[in-house]
C-alpha atoms as a PDB file:
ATOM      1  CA  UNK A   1       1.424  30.993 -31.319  1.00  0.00           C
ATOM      2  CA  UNK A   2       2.181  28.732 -27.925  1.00  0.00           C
ATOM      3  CA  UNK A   3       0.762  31.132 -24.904  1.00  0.00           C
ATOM      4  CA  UNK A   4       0.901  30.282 -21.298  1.00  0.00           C
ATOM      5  CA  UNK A   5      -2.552  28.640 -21.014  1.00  0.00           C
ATOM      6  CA  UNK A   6      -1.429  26.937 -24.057  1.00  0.00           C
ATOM      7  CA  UNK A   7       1.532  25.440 -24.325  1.00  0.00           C
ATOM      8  CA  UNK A   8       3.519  23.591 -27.169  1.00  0.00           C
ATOM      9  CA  UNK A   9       3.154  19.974 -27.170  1.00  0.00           C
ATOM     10  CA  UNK A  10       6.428  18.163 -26.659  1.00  0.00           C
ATOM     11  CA  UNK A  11       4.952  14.913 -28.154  1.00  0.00           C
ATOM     12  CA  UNK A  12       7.357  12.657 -28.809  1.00  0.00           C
ATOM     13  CA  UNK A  13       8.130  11.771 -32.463  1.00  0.00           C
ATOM     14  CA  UNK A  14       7.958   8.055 -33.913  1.00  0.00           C
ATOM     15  CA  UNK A  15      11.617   7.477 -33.834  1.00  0.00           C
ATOM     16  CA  UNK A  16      11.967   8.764 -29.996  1.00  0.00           C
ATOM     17  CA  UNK A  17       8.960   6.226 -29.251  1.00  0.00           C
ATOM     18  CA  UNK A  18      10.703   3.359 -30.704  1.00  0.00           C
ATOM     19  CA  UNK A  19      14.549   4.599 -28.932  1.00  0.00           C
ATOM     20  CA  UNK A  20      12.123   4.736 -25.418  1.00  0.00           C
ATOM     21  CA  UNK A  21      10.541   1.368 -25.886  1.00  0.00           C
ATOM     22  CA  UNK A  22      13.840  -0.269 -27.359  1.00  0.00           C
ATOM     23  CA  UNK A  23      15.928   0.685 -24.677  1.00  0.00           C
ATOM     24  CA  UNK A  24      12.966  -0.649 -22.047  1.00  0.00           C
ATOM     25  CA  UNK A  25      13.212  -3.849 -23.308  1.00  0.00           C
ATOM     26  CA  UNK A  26      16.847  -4.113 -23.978  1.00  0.00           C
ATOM     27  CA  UNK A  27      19.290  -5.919 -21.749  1.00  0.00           C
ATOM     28  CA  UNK A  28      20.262  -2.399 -20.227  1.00  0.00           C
ATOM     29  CA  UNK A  29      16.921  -3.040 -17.962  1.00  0.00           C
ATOM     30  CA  UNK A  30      15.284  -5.764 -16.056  1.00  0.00           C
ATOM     31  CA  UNK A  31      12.614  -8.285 -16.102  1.00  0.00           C
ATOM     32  CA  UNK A  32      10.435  -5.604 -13.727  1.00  0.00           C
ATOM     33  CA  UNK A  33      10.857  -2.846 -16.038  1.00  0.00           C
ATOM     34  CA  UNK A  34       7.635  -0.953 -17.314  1.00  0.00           C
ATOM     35  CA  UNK A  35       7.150  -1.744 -21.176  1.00  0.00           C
ATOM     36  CA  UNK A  36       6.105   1.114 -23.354  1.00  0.00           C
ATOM     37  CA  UNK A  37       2.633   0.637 -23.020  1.00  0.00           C
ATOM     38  CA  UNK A  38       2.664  -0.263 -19.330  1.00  0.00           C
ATOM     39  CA  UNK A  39       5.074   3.040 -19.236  1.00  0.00           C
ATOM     40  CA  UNK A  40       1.867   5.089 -20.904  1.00  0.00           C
ATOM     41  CA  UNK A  41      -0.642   4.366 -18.490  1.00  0.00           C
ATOM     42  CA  UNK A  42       1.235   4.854 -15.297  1.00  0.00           C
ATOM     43  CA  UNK A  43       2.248   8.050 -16.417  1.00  0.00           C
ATOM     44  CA  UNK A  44      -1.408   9.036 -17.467  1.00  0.00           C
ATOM     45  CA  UNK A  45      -2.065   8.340 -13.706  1.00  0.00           C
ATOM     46  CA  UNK A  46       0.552  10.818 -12.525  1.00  0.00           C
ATOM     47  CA  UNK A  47      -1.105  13.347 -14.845  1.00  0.00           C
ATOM     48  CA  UNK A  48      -4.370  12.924 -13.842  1.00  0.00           C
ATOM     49  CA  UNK A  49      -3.715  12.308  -9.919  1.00  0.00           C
ATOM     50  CA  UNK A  50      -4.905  14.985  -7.749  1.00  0.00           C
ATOM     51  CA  UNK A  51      -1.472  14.888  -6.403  1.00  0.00           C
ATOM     52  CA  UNK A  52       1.140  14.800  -8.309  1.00  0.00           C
ATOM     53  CA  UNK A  53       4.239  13.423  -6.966  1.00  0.00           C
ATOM     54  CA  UNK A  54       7.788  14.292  -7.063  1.00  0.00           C
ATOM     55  CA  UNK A  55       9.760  11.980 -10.079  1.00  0.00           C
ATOM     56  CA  UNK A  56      11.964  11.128  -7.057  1.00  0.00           C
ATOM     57  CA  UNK A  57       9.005   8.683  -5.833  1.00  0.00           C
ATOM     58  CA  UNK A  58       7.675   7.749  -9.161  1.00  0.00           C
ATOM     59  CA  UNK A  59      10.943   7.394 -11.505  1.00  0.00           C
ATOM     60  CA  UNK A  60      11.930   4.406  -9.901  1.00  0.00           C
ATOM     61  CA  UNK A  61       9.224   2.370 -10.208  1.00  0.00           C
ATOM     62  CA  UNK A  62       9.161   2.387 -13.906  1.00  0.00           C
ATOM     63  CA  UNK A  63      12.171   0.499 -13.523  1.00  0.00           C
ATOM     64  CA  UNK A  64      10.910  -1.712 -10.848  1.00  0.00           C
ATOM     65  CA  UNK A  65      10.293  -2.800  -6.967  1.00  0.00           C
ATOM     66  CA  UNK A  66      13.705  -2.602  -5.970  1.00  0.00           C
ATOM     67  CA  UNK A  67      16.902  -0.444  -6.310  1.00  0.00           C
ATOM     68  CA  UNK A  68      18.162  -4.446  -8.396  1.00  0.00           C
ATOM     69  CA  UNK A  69      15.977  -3.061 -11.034  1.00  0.00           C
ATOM     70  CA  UNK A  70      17.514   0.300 -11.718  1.00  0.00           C
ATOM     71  CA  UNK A  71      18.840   0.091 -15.564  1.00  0.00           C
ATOM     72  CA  UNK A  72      22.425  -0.438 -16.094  1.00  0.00           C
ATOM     73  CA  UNK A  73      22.753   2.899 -18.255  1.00  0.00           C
ATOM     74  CA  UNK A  74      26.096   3.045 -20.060  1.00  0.00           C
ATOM     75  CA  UNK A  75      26.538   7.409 -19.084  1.00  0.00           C
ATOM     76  CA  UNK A  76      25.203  10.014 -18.077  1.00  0.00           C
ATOM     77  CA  UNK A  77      24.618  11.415 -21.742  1.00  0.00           C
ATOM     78  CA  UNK A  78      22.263   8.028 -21.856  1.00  0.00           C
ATOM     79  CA  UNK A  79      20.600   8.557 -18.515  1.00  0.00           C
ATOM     80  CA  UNK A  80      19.929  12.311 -19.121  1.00  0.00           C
ATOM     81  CA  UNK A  81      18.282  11.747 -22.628  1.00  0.00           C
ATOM     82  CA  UNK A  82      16.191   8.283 -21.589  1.00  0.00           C
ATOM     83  CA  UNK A  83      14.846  10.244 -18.137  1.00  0.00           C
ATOM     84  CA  UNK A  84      14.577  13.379 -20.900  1.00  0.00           C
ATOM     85  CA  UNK A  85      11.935  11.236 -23.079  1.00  0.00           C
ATOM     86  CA  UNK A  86       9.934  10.027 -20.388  1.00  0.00           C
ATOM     87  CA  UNK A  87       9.687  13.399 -18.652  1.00  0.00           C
ATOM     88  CA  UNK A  88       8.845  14.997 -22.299  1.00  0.00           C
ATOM     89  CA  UNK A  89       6.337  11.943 -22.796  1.00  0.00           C
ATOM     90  CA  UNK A  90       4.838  13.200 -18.846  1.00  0.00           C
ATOM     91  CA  UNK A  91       5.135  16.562 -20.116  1.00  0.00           C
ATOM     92  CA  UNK A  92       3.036  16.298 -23.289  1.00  0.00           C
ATOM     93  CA  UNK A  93       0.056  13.846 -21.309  1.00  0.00           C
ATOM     94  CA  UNK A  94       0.403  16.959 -18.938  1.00  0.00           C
ATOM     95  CA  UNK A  95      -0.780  19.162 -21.394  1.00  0.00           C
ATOM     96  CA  UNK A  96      -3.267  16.816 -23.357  1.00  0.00           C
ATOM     97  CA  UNK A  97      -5.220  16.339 -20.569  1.00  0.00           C
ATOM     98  CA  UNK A  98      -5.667  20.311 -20.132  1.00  0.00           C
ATOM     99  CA  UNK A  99      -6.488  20.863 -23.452  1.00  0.00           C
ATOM    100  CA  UNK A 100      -8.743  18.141 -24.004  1.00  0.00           C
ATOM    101  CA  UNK A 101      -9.241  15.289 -21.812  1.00  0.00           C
ATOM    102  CA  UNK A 102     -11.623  13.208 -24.291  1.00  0.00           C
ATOM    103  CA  UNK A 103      -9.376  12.941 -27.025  1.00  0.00           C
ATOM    104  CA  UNK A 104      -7.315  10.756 -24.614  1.00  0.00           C
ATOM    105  CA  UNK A 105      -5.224   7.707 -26.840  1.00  0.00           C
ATOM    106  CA  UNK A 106      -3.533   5.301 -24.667  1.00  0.00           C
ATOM    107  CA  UNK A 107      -0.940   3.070 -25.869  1.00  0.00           C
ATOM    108  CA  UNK A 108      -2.103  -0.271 -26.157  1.00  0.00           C
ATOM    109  CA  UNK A 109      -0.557  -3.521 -27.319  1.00  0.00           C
ATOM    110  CA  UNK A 110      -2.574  -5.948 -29.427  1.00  0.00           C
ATOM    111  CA  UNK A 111      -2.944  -9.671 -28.712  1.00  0.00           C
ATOM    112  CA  UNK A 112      -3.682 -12.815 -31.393  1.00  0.00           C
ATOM    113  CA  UNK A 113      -4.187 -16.150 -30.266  1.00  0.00           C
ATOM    114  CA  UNK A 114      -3.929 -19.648 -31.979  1.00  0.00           C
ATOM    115  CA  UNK A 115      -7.943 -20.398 -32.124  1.00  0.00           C
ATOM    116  CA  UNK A 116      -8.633 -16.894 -33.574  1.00  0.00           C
ATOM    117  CA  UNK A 117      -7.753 -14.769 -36.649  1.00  0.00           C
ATOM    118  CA  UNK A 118      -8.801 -11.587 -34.918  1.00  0.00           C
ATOM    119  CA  UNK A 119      -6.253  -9.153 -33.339  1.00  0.00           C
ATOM    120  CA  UNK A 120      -7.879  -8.252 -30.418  1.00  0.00           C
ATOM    121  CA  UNK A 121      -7.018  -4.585 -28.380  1.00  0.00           C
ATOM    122  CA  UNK A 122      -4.962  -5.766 -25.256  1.00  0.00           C
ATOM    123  CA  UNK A 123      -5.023  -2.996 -22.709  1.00  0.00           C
ATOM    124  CA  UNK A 124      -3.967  -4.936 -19.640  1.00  0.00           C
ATOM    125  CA  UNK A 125      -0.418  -3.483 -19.181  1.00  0.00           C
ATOM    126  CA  UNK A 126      -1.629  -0.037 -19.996  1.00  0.00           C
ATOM    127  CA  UNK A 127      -4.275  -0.420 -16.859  1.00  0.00           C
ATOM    128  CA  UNK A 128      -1.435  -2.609 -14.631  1.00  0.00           C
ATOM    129  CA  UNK A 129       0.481   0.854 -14.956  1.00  0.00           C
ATOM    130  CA  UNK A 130      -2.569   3.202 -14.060  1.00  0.00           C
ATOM    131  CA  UNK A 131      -3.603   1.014 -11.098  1.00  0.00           C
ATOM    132  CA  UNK A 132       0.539   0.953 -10.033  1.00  0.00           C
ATOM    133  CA  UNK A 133       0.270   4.990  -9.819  1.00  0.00           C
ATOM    134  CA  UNK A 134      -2.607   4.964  -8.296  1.00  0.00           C
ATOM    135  CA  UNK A 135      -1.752   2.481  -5.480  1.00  0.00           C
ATOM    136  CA  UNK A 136       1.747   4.825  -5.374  1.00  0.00           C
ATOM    137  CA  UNK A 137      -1.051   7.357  -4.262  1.00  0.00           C
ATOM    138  CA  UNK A 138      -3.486   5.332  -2.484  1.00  0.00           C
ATOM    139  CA  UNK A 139      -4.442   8.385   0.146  1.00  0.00           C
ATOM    140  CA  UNK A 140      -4.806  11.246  -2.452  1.00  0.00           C
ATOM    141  CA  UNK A 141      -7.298   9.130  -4.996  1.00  0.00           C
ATOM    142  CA  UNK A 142      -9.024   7.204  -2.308  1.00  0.00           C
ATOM    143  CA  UNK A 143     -12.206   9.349  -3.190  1.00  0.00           C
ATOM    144  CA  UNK A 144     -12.714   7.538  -6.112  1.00  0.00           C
ATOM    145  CA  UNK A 145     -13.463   4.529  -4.825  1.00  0.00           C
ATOM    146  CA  UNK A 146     -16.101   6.130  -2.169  1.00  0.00           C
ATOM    147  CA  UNK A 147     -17.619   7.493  -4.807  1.00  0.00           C
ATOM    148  CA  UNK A 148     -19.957   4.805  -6.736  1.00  0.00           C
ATOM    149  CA  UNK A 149     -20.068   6.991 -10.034  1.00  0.00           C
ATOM    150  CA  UNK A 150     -16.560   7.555 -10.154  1.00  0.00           C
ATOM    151  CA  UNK A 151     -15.470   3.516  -9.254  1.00  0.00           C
ATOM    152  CA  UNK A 152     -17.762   2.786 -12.207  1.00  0.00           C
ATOM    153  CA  UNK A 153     -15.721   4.529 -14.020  1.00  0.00           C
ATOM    154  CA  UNK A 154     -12.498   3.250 -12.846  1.00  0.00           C
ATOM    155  CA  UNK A 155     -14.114  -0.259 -13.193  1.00  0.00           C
ATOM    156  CA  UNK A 156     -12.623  -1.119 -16.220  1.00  0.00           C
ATOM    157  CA  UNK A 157      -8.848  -0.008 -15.602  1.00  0.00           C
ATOM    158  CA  UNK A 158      -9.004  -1.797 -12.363  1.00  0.00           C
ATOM    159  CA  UNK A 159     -10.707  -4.836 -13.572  1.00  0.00           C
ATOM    160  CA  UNK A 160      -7.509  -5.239 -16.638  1.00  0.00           C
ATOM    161  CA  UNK A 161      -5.148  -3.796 -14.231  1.00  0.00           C
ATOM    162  CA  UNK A 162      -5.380  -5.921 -10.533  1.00  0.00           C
ATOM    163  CA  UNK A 163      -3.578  -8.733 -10.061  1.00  0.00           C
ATOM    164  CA  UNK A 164      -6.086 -10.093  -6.659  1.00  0.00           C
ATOM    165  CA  UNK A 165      -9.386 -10.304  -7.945  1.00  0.00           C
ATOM    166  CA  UNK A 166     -12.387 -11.854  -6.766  1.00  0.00           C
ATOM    167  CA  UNK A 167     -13.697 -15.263  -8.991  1.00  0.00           C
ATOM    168  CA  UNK A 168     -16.742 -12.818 -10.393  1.00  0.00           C
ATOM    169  CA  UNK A 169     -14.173 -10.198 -11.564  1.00  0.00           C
ATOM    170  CA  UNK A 170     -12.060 -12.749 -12.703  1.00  0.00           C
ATOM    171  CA  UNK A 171     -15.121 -13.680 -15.105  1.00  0.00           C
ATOM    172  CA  UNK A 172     -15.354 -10.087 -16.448  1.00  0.00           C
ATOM    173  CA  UNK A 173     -11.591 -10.644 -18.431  1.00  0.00           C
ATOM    174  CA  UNK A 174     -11.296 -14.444 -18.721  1.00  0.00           C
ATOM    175  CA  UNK A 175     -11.765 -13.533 -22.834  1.00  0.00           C
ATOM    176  CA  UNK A 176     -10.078 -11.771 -25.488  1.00  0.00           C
ATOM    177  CA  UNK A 177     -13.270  -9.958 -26.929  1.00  0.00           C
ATOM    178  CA  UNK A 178     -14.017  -8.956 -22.932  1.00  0.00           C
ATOM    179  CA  UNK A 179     -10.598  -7.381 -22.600  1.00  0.00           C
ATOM    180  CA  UNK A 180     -11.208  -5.631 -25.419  1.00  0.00           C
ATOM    181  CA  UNK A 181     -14.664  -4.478 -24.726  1.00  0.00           C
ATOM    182  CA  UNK A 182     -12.954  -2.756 -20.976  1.00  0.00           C
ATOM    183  CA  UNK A 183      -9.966  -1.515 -23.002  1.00  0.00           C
ATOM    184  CA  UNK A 184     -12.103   0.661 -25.363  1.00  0.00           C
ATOM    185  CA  UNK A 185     -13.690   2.176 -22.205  1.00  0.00           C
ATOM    186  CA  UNK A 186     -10.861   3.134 -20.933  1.00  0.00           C
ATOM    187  CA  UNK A 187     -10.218   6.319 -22.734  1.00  0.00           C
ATOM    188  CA  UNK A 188     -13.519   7.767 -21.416  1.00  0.00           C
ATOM    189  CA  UNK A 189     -12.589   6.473 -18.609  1.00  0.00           C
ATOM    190  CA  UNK A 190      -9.623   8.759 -18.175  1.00  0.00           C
ATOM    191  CA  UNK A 191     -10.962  12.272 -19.315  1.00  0.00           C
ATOM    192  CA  UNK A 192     -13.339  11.621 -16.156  1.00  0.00           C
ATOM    193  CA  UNK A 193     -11.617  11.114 -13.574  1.00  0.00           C
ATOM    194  CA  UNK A 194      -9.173  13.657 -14.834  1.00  0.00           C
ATOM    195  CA  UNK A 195     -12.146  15.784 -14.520  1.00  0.00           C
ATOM    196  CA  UNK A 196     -12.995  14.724 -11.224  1.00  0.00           C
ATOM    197  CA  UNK A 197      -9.608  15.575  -9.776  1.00  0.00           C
ATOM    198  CA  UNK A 198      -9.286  18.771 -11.372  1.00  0.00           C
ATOM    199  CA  UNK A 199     -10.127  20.697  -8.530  1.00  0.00           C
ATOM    200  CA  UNK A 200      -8.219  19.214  -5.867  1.00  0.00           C
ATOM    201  CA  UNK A 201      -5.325  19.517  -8.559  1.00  0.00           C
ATOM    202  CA  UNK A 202      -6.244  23.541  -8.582  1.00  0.00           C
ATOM    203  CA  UNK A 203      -6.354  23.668  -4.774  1.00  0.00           C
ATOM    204  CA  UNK A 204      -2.559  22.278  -4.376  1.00  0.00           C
ATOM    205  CA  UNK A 205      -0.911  23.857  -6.714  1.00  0.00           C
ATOM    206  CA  UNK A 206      -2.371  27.524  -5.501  1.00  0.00           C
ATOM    207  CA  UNK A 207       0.965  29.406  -4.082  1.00  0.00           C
ATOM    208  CA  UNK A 208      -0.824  29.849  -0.672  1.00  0.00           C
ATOM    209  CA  UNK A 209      -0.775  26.366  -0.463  1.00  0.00           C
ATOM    210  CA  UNK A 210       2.486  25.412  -1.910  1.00  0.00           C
ATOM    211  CA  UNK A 211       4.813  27.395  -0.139  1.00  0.00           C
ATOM    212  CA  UNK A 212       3.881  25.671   3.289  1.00  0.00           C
ATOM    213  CA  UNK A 213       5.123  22.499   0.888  1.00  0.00           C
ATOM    214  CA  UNK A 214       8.690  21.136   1.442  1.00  0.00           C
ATOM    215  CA  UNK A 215      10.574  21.139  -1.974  1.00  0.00           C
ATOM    216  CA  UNK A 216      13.988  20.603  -3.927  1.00  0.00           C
ATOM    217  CA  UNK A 217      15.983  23.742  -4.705  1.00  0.00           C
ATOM    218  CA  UNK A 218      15.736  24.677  -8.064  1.00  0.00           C
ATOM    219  CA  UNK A 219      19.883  24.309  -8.120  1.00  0.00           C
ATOM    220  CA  UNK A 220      20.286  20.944  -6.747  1.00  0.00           C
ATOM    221  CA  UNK A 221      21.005  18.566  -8.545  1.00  0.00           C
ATOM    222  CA  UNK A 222      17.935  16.247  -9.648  1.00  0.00           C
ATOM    223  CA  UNK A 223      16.509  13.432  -7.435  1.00  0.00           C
ATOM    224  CA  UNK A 224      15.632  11.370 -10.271  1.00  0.00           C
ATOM    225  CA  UNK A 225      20.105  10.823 -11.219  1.00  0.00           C
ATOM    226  CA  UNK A 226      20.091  12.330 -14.821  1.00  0.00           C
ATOM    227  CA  UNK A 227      22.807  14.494 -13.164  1.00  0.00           C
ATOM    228  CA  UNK A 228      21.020  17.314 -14.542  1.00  0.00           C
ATOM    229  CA  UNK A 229      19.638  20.729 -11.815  1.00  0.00           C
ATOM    230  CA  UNK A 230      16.153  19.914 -10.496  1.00  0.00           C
ATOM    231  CA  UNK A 231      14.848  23.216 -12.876  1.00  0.00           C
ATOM    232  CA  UNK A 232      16.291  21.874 -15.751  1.00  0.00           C
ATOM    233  CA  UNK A 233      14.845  18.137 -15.121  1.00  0.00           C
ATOM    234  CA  UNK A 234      11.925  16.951 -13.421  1.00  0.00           C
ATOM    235  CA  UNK A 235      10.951  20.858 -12.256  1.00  0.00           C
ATOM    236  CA  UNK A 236       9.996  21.485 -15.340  1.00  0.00           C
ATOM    237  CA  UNK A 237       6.811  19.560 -14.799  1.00  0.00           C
ATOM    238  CA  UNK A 238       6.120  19.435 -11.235  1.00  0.00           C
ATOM    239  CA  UNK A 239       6.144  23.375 -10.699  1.00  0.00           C
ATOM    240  CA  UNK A 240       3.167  25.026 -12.050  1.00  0.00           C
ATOM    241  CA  UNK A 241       3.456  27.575 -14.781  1.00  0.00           C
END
């Protein structure tokens, strides 16, 4: 039976996947919209961020750089159940991670090229959406990259998911096989620095600490447009249980 200190999962089923990553790539969106797997590891970084911010700063940039990108949704009913799966899909890496940070499965796409008969694992838009998060939050996971252990282990999310690397980096992913050597580390990759951040996520979200924290009311109406109260959206997963 689903306790407090362990929740149900609100994993999303097959079909919801597929209605997610349709309507990302449909015509409803645009050519800076996150793709499904991009869409994974960003919010993987929000989970595992030893801050986690408000969906009012985040939500947007899953549809891009600019208020252009924001999707042309065709209602409300449409906004409020596409927002819905993503803050489920949040919800249930939420609770993964607290439950068991090594059995960690990103979404990745797969890549074949002309010269090859392999299908090779292509986690490069998983890791451009981790690094995006964690550049969102450049101040809060700064730590890491003091830290030599810990920017080992980021190493290989960084190295698939930077645009501005040096020539020697550059030579770490100029292959198929070495992209897919970095994107099998990633999962371990993950489960520690979610454990690394764990206690600064404890710290902020102890009540002594939160209240001196400026927040939505729990009746307005929800920063991230579904239309929907802040409790009955994005609180859901930004207030601790």
């Amino acid at each position: 039976m689903p306790t407090k200190n362990n929740p149900p999962l609100t994993t999303l089923s097959d079909e919801e996947m597929d209605e997610l990553g349709n309507f990302l790539l449909s015509d409803a969106t645009s050519d800076e919209t996150m793709m499904l797997d991009c869409l994974d590891g960003f919010l993987t970084a929000i989970a595992t961020l030893p801050v986690m911010p408000p969906a009012s700063v985040w939500l947007p940039k899953v549809w891009g750089s600019s208020e252009r990108d924001e999707p042309s949704f065709d209602s409300y009913v449409q906004v409020e159940r596409i927002t819905g799966l993503i803050m489920r899909h949040l919800s249930n890496l939420i609770v993964s991670l607290q439950q068991n940070p090594d059995a960690c499965e990103p979404i990745f796409d797969s890549a074949v090229y002309p010269d090859s008969p392999q299908e090779f694992i292509d986690g490069e838009m998983w890791a451009y959406g981790y690094m995006t998060a964690i550049n969102l939050q450049r101040q809060d996971s700064q730590a890491v990259y003091n830290d030599p252990d810990m920017a080992e282990m980021l190493r290989p999310i960084y190295l698939l998911g930077t645009e501005d690397l040096t020539p020697a980096e550059e030579a770490l992913i100029e292959t198929p096989l070495q992209r897919e050597e970095l994107s099998k580390q990633i999962p371990a990759s993950v489960a520690e620095l979610y454990r690394y951040w764990t206690p600064v996520r404890r710290a902020v979200t102890d009540p002594a600490i939160r209240r001196e924290m400026p927040k939505i009311g729990r009746n307005e109406k929800c920063p991230c447009g579904s239309g929907r109260k802040y409790k009955k959206c994005c609180g859901v997963t930004t207030e601790p249980a």
